[in-house]
Structures are given as structure tokens and as C-alpha cells.
Protein backbone atom coordinates (compact mmCIF):
# COMPACT_ATOMS: atom_id res chain seq x y z
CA UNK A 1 0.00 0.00 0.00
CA UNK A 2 1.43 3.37 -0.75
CA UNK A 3 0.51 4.97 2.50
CA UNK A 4 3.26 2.69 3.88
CA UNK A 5 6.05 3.61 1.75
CA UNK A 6 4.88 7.15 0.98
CA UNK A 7 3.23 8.06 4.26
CA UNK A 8 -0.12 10.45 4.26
CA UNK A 9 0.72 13.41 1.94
CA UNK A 10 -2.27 15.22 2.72
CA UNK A 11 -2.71 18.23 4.91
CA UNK A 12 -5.58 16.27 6.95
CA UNK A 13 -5.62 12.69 8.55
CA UNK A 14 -6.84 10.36 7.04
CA UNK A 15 -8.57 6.80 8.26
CA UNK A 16 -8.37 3.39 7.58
CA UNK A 17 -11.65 1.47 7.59
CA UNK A 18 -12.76 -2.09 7.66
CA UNK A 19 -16.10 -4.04 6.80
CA UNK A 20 -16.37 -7.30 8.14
CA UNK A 21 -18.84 -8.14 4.80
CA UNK A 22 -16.62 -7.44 2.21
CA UNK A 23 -15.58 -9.58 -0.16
CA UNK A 24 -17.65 -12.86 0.35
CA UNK A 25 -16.87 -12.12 4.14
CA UNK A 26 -13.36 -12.08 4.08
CA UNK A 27 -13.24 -8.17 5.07
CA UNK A 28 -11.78 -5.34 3.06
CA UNK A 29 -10.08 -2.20 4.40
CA UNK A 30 -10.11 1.46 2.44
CA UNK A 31 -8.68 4.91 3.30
CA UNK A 32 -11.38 7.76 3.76
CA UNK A 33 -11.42 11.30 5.12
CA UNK A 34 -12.80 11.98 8.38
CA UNK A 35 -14.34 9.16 11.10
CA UNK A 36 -17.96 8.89 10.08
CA UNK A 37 -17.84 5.72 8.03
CA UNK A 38 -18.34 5.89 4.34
CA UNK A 39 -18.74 2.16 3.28
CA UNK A 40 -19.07 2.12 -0.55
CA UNK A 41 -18.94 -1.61 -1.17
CA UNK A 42 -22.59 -1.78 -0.92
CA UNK A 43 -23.78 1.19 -1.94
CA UNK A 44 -26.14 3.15 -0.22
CA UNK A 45 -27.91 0.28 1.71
CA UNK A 46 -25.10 -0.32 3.97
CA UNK A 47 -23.51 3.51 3.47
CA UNK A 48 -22.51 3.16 7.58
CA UNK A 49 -21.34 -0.49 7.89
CA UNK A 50 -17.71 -0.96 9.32
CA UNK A 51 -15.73 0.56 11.60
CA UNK A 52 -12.22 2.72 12.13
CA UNK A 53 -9.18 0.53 12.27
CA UNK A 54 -6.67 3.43 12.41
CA UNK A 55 -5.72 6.99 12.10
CA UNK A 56 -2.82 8.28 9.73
CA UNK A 57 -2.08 11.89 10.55
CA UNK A 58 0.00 14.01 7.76
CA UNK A 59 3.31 12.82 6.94
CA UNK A 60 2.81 9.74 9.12
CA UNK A 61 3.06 6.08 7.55
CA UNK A 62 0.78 3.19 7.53
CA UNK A 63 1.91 0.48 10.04
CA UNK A 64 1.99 -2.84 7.97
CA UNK A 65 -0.89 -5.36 9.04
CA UNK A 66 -0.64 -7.86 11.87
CA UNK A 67 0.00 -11.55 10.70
CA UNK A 68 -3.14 -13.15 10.12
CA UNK A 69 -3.68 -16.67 11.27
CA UNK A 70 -3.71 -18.86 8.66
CA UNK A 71 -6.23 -21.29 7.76
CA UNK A 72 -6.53 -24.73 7.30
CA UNK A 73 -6.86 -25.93 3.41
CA UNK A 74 -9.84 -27.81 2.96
CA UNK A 75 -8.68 -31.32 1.22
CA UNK A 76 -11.22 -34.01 -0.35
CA UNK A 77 -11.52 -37.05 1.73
CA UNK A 78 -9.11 -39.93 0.30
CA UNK A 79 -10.55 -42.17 -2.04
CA UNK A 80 -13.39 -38.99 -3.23
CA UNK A 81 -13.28 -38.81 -6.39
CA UNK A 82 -15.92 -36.66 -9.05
């Protein structure tokens, strides 16, 4: 993400957001102006779902994310064939 390299250039803070229902559930993050949340992956239906993950005031950088667990792979049972 360029906010970690680059760091916020603008004269404002900026936040990063999250919804939980992005993406088939999997979650998706963005970078928005201001706290009030401004969820455009569902359109207007949804406008407010999510929350603030983080703060990035001017000329700060974005932290890189926390490992994430990872999850088991899902393997056909031996001998299951299609």
C-alpha cells in the first residue's frame, strides 16, 4: 500500500476502515477522510457499515498489518473422487 512507503501526503488525517462483509466475508479495508464511516462496497444500503481501524495523521506512515492466522486448506476425503 502506498501509505506505507509514501506516508499520508495530505494536509488532513486520514482513516483506515474495515467491513467485516466485504468480499464474500473475508473483510476489506479502504482509506477515507474523516471518522464517520463511508462504506461504498454496498452502496447506499449499507452507506454506515464498518468501523475505524486506524488513524494516519500528515506525513505519518501506515503500520503494515498484523499476521493473520492462517487457515486450514480444505482437502477431499481420500478415495473422493468426481
Amino acid at each position: 500500500m502506498l501509505l506505507r512507503i509514501f506516508g499520508n501526503p495530505m494536509d488532513f488525517s486520514l482513516s483506515v476502515a474495515h467491513c467485516p462483509m466485504a468480499r464474500g466475508s473475508e473483510g476489506a479495508n479502504w482509506i477515507q477522510e474523516g471518522a464517520k464511516i463511508e462504506n461504498s462496497y454496498f452502496g447506499e444500503s449499507m452507506r454506515s457499515c464498518g468501523d475505524i481501524q486506524d488513524h494516519l495523521p500528515p506525513r505519518a506512515h501506515l503500520e503494515p498489518p498484523a499476521p493473520r492466522e492462517s487457515r486450514p486448506v480444505a482437502r477431499p476425503a481420500e478415495g473422493h473422487q468426481h
